[in-house]
C-alpha atoms as a PDB file:
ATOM      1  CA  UNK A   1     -18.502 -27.839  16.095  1.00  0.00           C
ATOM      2  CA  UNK A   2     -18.005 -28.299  19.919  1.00  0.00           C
ATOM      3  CA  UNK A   3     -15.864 -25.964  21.914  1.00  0.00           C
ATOM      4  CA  UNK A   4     -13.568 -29.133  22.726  1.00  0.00           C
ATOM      5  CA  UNK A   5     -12.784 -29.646  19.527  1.00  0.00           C
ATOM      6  CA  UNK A   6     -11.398 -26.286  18.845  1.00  0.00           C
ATOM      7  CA  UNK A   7      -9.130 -26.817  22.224  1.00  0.00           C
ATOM      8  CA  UNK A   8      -7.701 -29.182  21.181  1.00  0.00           C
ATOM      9  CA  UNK A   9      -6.578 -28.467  18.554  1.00  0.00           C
ATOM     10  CA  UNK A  10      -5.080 -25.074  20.217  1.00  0.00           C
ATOM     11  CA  UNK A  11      -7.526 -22.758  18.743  1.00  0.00           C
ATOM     12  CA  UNK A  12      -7.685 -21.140  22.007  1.00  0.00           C
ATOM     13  CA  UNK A  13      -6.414 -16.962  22.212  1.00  0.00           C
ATOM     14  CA  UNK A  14      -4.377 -18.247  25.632  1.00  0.00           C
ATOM     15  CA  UNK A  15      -2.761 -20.979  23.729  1.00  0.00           C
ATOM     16  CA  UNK A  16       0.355 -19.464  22.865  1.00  0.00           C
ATOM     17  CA  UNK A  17       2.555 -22.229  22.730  1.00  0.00           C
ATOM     18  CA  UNK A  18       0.608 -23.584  19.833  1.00  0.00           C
ATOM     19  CA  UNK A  19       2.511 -21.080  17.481  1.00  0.00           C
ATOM     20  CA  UNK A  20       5.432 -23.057  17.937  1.00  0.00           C
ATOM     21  CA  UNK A  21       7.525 -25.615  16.148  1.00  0.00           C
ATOM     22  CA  UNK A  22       5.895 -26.279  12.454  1.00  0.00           C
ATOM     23  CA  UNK A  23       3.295 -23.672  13.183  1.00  0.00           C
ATOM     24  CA  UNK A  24       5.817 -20.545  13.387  1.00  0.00           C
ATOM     25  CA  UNK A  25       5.360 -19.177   9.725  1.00  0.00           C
ATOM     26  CA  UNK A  26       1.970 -17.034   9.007  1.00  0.00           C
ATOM     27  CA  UNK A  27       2.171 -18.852   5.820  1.00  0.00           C
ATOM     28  CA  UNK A  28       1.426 -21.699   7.786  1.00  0.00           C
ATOM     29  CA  UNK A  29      -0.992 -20.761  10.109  1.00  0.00           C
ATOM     30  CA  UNK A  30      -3.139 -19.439   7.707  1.00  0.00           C
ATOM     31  CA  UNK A  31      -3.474 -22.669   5.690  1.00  0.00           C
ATOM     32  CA  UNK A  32      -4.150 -24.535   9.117  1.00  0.00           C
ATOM     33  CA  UNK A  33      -6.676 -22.219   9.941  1.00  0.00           C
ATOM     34  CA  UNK A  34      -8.051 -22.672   6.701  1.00  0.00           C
ATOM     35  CA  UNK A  35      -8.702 -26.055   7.177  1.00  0.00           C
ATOM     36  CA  UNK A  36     -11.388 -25.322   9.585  1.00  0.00           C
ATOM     37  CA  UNK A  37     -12.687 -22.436   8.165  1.00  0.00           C
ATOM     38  CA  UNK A  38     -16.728 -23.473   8.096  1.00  0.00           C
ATOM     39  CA  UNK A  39     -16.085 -23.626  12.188  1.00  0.00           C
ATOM     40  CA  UNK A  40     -14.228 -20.087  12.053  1.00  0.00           C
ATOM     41  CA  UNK A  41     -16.554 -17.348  14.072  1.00  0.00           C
ATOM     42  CA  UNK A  42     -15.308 -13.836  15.626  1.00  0.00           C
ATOM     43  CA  UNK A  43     -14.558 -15.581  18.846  1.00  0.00           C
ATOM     44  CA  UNK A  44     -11.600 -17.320  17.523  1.00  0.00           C
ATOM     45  CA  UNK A  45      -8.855 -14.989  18.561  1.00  0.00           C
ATOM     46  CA  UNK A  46      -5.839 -16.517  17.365  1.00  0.00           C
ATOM     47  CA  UNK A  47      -7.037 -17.169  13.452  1.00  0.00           C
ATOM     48  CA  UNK A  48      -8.637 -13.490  13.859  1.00  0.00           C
ATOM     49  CA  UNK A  49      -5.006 -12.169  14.657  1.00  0.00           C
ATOM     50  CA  UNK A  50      -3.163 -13.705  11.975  1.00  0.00           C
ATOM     51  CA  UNK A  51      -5.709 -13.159   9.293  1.00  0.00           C
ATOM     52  CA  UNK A  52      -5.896  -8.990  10.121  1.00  0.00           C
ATOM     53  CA  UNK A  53      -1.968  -9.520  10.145  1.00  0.00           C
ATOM     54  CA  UNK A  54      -2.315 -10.566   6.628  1.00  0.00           C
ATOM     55  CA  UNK A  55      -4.868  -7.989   5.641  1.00  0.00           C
ATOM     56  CA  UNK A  56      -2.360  -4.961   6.917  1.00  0.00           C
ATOM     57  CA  UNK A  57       0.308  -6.628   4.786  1.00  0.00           C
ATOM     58  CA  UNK A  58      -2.072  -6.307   1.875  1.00  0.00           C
ATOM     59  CA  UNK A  59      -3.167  -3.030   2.262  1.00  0.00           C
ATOM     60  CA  UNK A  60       0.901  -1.788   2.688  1.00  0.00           C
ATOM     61  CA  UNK A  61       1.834  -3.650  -0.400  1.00  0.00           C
ATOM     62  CA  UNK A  62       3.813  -6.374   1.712  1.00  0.00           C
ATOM     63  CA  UNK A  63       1.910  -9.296   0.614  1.00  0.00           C
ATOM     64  CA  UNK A  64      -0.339  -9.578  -2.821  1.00  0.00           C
ATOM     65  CA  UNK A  65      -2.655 -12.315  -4.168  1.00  0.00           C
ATOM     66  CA  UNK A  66      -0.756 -12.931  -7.265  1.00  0.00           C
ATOM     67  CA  UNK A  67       2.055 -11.481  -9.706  1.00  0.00           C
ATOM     68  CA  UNK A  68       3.751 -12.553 -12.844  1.00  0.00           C
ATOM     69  CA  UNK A  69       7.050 -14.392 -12.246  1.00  0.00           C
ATOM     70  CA  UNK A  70      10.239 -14.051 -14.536  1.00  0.00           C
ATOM     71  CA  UNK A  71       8.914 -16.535 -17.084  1.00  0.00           C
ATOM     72  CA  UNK A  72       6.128 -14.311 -17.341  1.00  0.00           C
ATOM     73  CA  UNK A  73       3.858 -17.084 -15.970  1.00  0.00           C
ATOM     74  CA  UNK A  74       0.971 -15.778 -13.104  1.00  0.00           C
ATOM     75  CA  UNK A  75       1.855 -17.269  -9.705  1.00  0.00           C
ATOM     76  CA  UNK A  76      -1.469 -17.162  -6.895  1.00  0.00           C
ATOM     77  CA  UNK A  77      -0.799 -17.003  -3.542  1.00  0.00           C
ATOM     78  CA  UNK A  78      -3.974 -19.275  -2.494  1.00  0.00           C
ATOM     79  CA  UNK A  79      -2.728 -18.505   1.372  1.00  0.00           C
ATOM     80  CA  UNK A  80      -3.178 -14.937   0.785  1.00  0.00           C
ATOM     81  CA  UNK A  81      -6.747 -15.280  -0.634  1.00  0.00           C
ATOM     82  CA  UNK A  82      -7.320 -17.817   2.172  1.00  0.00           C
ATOM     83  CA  UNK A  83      -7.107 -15.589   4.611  1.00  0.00           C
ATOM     84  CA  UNK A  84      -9.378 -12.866   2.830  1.00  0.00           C
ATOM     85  CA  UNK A  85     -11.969 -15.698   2.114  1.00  0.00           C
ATOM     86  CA  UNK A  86     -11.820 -16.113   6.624  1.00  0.00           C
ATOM     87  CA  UNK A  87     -11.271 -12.290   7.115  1.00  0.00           C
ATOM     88  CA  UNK A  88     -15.566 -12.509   6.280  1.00  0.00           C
ATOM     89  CA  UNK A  89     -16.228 -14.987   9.215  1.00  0.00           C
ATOM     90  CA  UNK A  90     -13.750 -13.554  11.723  1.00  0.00           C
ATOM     91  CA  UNK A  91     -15.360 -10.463  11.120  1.00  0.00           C
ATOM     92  CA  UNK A  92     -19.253  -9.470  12.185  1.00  0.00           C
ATOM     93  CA  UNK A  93     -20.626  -6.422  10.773  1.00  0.00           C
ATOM     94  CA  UNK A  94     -20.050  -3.062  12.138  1.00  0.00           C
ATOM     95  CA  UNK A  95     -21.675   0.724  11.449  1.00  0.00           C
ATOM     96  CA  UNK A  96     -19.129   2.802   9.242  1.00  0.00           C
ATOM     97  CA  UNK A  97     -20.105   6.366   9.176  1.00  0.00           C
ATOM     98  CA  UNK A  98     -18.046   8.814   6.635  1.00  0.00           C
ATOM     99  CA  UNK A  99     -18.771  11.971   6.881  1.00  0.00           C
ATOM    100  CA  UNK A 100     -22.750  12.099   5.966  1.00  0.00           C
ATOM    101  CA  UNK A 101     -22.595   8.497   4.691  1.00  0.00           C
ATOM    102  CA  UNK A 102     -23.583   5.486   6.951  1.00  0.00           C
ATOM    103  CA  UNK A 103     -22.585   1.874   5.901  1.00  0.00           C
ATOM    104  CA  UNK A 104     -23.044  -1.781   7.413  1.00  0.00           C
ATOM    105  CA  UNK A 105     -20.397  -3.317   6.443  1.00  0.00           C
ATOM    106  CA  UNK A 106     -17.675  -6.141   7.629  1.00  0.00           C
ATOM    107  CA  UNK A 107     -14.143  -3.785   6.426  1.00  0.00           C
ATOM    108  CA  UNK A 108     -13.734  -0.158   6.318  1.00  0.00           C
ATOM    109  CA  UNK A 109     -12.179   1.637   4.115  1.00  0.00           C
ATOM    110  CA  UNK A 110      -8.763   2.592   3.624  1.00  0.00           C
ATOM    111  CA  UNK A 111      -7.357   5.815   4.922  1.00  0.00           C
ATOM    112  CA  UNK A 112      -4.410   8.332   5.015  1.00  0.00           C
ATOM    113  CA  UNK A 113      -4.012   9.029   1.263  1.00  0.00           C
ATOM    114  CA  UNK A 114      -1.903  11.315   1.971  1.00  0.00           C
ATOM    115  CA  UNK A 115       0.989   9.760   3.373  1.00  0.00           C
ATOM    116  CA  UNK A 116       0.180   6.698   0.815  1.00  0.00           C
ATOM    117  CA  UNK A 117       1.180   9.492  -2.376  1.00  0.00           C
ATOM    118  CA  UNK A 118      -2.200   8.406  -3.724  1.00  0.00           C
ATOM    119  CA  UNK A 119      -5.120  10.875  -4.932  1.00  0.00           C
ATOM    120  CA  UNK A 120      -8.622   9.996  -4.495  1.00  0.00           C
ATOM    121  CA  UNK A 121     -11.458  12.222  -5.712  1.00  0.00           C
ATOM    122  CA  UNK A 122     -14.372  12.200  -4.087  1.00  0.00           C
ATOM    123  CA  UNK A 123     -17.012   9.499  -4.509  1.00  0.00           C
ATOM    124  CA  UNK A 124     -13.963   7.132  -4.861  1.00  0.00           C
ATOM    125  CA  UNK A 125     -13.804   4.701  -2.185  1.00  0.00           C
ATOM    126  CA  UNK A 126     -10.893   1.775  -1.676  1.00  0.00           C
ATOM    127  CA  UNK A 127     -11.154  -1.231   0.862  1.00  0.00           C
ATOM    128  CA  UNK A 128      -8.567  -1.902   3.692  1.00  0.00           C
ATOM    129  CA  UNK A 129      -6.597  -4.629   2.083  1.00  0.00           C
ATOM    130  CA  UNK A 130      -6.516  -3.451  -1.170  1.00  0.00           C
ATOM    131  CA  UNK A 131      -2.861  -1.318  -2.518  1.00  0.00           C
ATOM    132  CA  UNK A 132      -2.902   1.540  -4.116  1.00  0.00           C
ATOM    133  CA  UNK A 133       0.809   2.403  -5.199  1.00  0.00           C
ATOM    134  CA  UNK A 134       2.330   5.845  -4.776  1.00  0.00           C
ATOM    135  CA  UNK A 135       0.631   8.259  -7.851  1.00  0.00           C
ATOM    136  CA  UNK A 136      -2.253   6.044  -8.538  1.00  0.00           C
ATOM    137  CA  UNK A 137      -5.422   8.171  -9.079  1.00  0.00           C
ATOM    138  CA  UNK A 138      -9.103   7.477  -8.077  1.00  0.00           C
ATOM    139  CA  UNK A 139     -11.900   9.012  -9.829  1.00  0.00           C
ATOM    140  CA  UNK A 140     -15.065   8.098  -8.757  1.00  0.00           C
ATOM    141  CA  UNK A 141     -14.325   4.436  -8.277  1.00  0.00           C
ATOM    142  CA  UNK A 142     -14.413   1.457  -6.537  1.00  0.00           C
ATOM    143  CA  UNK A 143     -11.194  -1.047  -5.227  1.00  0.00           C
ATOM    144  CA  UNK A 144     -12.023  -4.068  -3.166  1.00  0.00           C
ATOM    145  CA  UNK A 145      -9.726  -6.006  -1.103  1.00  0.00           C
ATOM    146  CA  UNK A 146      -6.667  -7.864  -2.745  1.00  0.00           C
ATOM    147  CA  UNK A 147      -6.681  -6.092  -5.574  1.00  0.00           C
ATOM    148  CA  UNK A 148      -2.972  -4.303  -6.033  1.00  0.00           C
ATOM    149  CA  UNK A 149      -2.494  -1.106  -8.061  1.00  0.00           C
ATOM    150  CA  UNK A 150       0.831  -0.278  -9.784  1.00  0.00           C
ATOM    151  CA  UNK A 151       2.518   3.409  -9.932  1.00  0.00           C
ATOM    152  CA  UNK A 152       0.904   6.086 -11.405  1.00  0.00           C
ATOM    153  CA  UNK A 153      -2.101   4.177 -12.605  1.00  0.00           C
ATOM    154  CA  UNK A 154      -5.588   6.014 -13.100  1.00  0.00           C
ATOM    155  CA  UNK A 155      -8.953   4.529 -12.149  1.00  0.00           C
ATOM    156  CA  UNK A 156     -11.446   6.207 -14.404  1.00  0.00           C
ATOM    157  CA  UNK A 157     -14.884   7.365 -12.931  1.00  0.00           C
ATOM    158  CA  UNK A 158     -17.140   4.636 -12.990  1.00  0.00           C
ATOM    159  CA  UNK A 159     -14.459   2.298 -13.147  1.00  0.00           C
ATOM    160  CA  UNK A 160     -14.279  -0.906 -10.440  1.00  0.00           C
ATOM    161  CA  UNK A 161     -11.218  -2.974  -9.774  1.00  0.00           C
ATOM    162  CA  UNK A 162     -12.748  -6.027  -8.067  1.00  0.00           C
ATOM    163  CA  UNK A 163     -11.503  -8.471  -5.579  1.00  0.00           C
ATOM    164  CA  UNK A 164      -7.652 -10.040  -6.083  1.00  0.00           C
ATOM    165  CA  UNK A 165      -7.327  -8.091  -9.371  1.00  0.00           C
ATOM    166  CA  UNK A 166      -3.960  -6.993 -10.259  1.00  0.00           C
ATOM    167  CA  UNK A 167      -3.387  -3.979 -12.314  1.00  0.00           C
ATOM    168  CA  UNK A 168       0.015  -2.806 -13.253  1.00  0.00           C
ATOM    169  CA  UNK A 169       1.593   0.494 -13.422  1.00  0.00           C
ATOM    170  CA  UNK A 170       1.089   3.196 -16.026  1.00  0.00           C
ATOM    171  CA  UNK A 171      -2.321   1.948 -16.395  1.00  0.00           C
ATOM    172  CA  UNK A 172      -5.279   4.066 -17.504  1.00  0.00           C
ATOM    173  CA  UNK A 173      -8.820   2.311 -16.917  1.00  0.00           C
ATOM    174  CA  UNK A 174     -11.037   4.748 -18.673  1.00  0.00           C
ATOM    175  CA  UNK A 175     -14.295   5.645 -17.439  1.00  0.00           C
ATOM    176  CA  UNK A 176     -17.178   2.836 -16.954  1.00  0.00           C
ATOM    177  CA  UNK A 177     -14.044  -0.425 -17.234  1.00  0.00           C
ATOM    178  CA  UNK A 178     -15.236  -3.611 -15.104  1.00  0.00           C
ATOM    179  CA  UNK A 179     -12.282  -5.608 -13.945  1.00  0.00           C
ATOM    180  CA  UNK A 180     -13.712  -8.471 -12.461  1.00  0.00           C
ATOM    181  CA  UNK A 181     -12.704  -9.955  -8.687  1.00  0.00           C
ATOM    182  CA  UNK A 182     -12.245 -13.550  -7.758  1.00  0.00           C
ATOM    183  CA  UNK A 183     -12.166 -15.121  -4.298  1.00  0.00           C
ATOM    184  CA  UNK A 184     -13.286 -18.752  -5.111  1.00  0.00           C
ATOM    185  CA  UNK A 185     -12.169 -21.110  -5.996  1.00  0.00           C
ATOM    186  CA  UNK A 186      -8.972 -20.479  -3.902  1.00  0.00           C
ATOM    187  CA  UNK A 187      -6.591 -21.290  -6.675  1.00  0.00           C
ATOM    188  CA  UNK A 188      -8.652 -19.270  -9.194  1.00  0.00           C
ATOM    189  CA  UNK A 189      -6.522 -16.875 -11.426  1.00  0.00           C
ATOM    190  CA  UNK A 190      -7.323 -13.345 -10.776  1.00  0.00           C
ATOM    191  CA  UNK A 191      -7.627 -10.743 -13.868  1.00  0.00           C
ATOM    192  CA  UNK A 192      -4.210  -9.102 -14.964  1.00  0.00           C
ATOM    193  CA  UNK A 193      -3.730  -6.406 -16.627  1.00  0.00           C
ATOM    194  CA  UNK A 194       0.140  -5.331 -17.190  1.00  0.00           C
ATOM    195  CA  UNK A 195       2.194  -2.157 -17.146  1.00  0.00           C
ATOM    196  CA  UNK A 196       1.433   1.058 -19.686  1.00  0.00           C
ATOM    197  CA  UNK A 197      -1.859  -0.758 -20.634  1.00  0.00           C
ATOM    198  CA  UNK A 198      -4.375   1.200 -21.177  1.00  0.00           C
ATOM    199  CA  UNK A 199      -8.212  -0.121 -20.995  1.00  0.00           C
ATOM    200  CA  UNK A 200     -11.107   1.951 -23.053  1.00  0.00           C
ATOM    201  CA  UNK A 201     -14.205   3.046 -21.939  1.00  0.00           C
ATOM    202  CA  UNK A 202     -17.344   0.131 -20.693  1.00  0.00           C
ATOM    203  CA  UNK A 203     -14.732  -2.487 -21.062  1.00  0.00           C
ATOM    204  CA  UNK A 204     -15.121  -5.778 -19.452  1.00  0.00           C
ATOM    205  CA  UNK A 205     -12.378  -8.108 -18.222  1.00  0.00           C
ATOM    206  CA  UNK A 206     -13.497 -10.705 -15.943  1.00  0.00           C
ATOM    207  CA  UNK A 207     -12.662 -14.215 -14.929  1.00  0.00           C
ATOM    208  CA  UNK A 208      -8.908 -14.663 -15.114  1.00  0.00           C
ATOM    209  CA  UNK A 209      -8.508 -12.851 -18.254  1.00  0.00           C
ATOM    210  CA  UNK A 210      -5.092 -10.769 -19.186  1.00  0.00           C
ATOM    211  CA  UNK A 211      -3.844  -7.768 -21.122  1.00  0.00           C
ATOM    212  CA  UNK A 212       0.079  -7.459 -21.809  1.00  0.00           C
ATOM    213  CA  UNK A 213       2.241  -4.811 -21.358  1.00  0.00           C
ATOM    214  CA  UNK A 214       0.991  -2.264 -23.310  1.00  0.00           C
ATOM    215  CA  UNK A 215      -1.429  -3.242 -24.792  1.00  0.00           C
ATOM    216  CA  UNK A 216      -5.205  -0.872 -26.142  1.00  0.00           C
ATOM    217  CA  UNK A 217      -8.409  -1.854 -25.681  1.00  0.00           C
ATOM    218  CA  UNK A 218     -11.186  -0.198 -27.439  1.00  0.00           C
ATOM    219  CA  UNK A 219     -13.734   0.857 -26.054  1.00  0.00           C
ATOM    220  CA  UNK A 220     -16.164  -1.876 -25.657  1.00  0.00           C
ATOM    221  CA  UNK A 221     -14.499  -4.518 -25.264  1.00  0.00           C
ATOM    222  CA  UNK A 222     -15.119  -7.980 -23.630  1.00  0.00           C
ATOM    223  CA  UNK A 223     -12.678 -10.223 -22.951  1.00  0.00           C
ATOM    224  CA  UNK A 224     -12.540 -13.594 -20.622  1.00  0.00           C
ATOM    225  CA  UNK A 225     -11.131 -17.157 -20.932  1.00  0.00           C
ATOM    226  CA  UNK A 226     -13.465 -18.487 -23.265  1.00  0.00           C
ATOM    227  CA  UNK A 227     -13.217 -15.426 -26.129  1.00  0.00           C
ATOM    228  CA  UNK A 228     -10.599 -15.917 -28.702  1.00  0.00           C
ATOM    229  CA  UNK A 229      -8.310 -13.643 -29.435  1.00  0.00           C
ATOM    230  CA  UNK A 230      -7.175 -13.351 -33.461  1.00  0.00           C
ATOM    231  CA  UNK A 231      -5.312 -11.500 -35.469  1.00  0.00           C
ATOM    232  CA  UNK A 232      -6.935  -9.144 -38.066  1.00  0.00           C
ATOM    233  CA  UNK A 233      -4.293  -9.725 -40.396  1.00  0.00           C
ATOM    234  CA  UNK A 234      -3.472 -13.433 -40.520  1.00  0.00           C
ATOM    235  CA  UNK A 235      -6.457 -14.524 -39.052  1.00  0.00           C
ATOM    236  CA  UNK A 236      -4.981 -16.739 -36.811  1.00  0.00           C
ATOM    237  CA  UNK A 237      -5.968 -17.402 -33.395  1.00  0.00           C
ATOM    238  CA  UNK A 238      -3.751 -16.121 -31.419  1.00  0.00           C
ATOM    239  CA  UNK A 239      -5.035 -17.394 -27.268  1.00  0.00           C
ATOM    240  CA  UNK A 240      -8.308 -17.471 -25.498  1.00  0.00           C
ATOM    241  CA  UNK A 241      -8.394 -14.464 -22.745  1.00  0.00           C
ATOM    242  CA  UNK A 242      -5.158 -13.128 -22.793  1.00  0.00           C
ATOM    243  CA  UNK A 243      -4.412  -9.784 -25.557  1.00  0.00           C
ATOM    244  CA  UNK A 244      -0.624 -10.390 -25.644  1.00  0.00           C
ATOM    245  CA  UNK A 245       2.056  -7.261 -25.149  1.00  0.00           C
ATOM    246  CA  UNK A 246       1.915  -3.804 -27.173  1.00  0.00           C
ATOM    247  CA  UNK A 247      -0.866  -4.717 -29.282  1.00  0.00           C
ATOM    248  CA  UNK A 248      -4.472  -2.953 -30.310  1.00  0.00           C
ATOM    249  CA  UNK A 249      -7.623  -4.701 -30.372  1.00  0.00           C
ATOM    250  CA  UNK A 250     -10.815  -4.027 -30.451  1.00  0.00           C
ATOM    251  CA  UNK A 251     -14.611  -6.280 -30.010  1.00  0.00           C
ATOM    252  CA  UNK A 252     -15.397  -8.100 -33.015  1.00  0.00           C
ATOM    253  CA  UNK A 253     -17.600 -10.900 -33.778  1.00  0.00           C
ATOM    254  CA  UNK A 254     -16.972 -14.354 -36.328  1.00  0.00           C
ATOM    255  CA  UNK A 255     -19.529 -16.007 -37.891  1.00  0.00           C
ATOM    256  CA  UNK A 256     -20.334 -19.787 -37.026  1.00  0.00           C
ATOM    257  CA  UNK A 257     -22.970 -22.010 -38.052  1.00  0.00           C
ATOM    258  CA  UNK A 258     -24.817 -24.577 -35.520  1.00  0.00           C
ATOM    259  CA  UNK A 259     -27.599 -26.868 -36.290  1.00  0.00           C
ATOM    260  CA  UNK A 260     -30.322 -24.144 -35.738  1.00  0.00           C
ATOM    261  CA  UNK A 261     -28.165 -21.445 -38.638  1.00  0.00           C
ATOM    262  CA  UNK A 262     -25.973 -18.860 -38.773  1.00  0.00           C
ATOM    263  CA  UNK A 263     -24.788 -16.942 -35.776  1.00  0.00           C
ATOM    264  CA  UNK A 264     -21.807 -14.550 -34.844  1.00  0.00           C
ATOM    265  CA  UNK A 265     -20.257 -14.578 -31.393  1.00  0.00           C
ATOM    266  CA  UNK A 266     -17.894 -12.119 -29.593  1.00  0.00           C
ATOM    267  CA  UNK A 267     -14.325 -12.399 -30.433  1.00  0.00           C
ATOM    268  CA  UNK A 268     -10.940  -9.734 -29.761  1.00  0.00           C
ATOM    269  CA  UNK A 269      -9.650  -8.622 -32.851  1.00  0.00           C
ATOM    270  CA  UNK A 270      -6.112  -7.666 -32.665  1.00  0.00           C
ATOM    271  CA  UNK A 271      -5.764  -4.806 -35.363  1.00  0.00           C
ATOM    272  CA  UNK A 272      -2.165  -3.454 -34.882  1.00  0.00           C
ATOM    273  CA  UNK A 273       0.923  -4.876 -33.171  1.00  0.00           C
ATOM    274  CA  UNK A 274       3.608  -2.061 -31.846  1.00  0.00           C
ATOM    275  CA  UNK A 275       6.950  -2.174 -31.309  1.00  0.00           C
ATOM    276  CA  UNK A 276       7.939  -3.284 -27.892  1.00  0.00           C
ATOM    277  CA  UNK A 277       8.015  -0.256 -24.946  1.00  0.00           C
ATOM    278  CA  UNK A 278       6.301   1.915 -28.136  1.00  0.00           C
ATOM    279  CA  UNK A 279       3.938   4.329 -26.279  1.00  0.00           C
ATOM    280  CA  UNK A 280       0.673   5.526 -26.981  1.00  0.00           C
ATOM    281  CA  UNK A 281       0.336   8.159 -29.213  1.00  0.00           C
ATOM    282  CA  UNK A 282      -2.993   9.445 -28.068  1.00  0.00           C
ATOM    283  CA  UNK A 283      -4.028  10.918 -31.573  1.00  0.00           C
ATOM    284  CA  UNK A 284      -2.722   8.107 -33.676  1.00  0.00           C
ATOM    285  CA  UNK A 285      -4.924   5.886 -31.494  1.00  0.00           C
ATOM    286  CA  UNK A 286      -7.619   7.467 -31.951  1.00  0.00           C
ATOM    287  CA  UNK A 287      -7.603   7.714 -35.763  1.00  0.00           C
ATOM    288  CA  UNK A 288      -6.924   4.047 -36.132  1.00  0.00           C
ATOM    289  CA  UNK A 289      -9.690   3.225 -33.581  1.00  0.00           C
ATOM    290  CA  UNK A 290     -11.926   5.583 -35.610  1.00  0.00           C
ATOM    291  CA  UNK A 291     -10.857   3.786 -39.093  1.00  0.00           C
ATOM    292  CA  UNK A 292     -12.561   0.354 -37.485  1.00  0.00           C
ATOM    293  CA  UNK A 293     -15.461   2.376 -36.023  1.00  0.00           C
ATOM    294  CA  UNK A 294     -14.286   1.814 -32.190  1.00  0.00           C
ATOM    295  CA  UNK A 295     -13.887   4.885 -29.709  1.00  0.00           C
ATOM    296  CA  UNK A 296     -11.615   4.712 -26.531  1.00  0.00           C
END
């Protein structure tokens, strides 16, 4: 695309007067710039500005990709993920050095724990434009950028929080968990996983998928939009994706025949239902994870 093009429409750094009038909302701005985002280089000064505008918000917790309104319904932000999605072009790579670590990389890392109230072990490493809320914990881990952490929440060793992800507070993701990122499409549903859940070991949640307020995952367990989720003791179906509030469930597998026999394919079995704000009772867990073979 020409230079002309791109002053004319005002995409020049000197044009100031082009944040004016129906432009004067980031909101705004970023979904104009978005519109031309296959012509978006590091030149572009003005689209550059607002977009690292929005990436500080993110990383202080001002903005977030997504969060769960009062009807208990997800609501994206598409503008917000916009701008990550042009943060990439804006941006050529740089040299990051960490103390004997060297990296190539488009985004450094985020910084000042301290003031932040967070702990990170080391080996744990978060992106700029990710939030980590006051007493969140990092093993050995990995955040990328969008993804919001809630109070107190620890991220096991092993563990990786992936792009746009939003994790609640009170959350434990045990050692080895996947939560999976999304940053296309733009109106993609990140993964959600609510307050005082807690997430066993090697789990996988990817894809949109969603565990309720405290809810248990064994150990194991895979869950996405296309796995149903069923109750152990009705057998019903209960959703596709989503574990709903203060329940346990575990990987299972059902039994379905096709033209070429017999085959069994992943389900969630929901084995307990708890009363609602009932905490985990560590042991208890255990023993009823145990009784259906599962560890956490």
């Amino acid at each position: 695309m020409s230079g002309s093009y791109w002053r004319r429409l005002g995409f020049e750094a000197r044009r100031a007067s082009y944040y004016d009038g129906p432009m004067s909302s980031l909101e705004t701005r970023i979904v104009k710039w978005y519109e031309h985002i296959e012509e978006m280089t590091p030149q572009h000064v003005e689209a550059r500005r607002d977009v690292e505008l929005v990436i500080t918000k993110l990383d202080d917790g001002q903005l977030r990709v997504a969060e769960i309104d009062e009807e208990g319904e997800i609501v994206v932000h598409d503008w917000v993920r916009q701008a990550i999605l042009m943060l990439f072009r804006l941006r050529g790579l740089e040299r990051l050095e960490v103390g004997p670590f060297e990296y190539l990389d488009k985004l450094e890392l985020k910084h000042d724990y301290e003031r932040r109230g967070v702990r990170v072990v080391p080996g744990a490493s978060a992106r700029r434009g990710s939030y980590l809320s006051p007493g969140v914990i990092l093993m050995p881990s990995y955040v990328n950028i969008g993804a919001w952490i809630g109070a107190n929440t620890m991220v096991d060793t092993w563990a990786t929080v992936g792009s746009c992800a939003q994790i609640g507070a009170n959350v434990h993701l045990a050692g080895g968990v996947g939560i999976g990122g999304v940053l296309e499409p733009s109106n993609a549903v990140p993964v959600v996983i609510e307050d005082d859940a807690f997430i066993g070991s090697r789990c996988m949640i990817v894809d949109g998928a969603r565990v309720g307020r405290g809810s248990v995952l064994g150990a194991g367990t895979i869950l996405n939009p296309t796995i149903p989720v069923i109750d152990a003791q009705s057998g019903e179906e209960l959703s596709r994706g989503y574990v709903p509030d203060y329940c346990v469930a575990v990987a299972a597998n059902r039994r379905r025949e096709f033209q070429g026999g017999e085959f069994f394919l992943p389900c969630v079995l929901v084995i307990r239902r708890m009363q609602e704000g009932e905490r985990h009772n560590k042991v208890a867990l255990n023993n009823l994870l145990r009784e259906h073979g599962v560890a956490t």
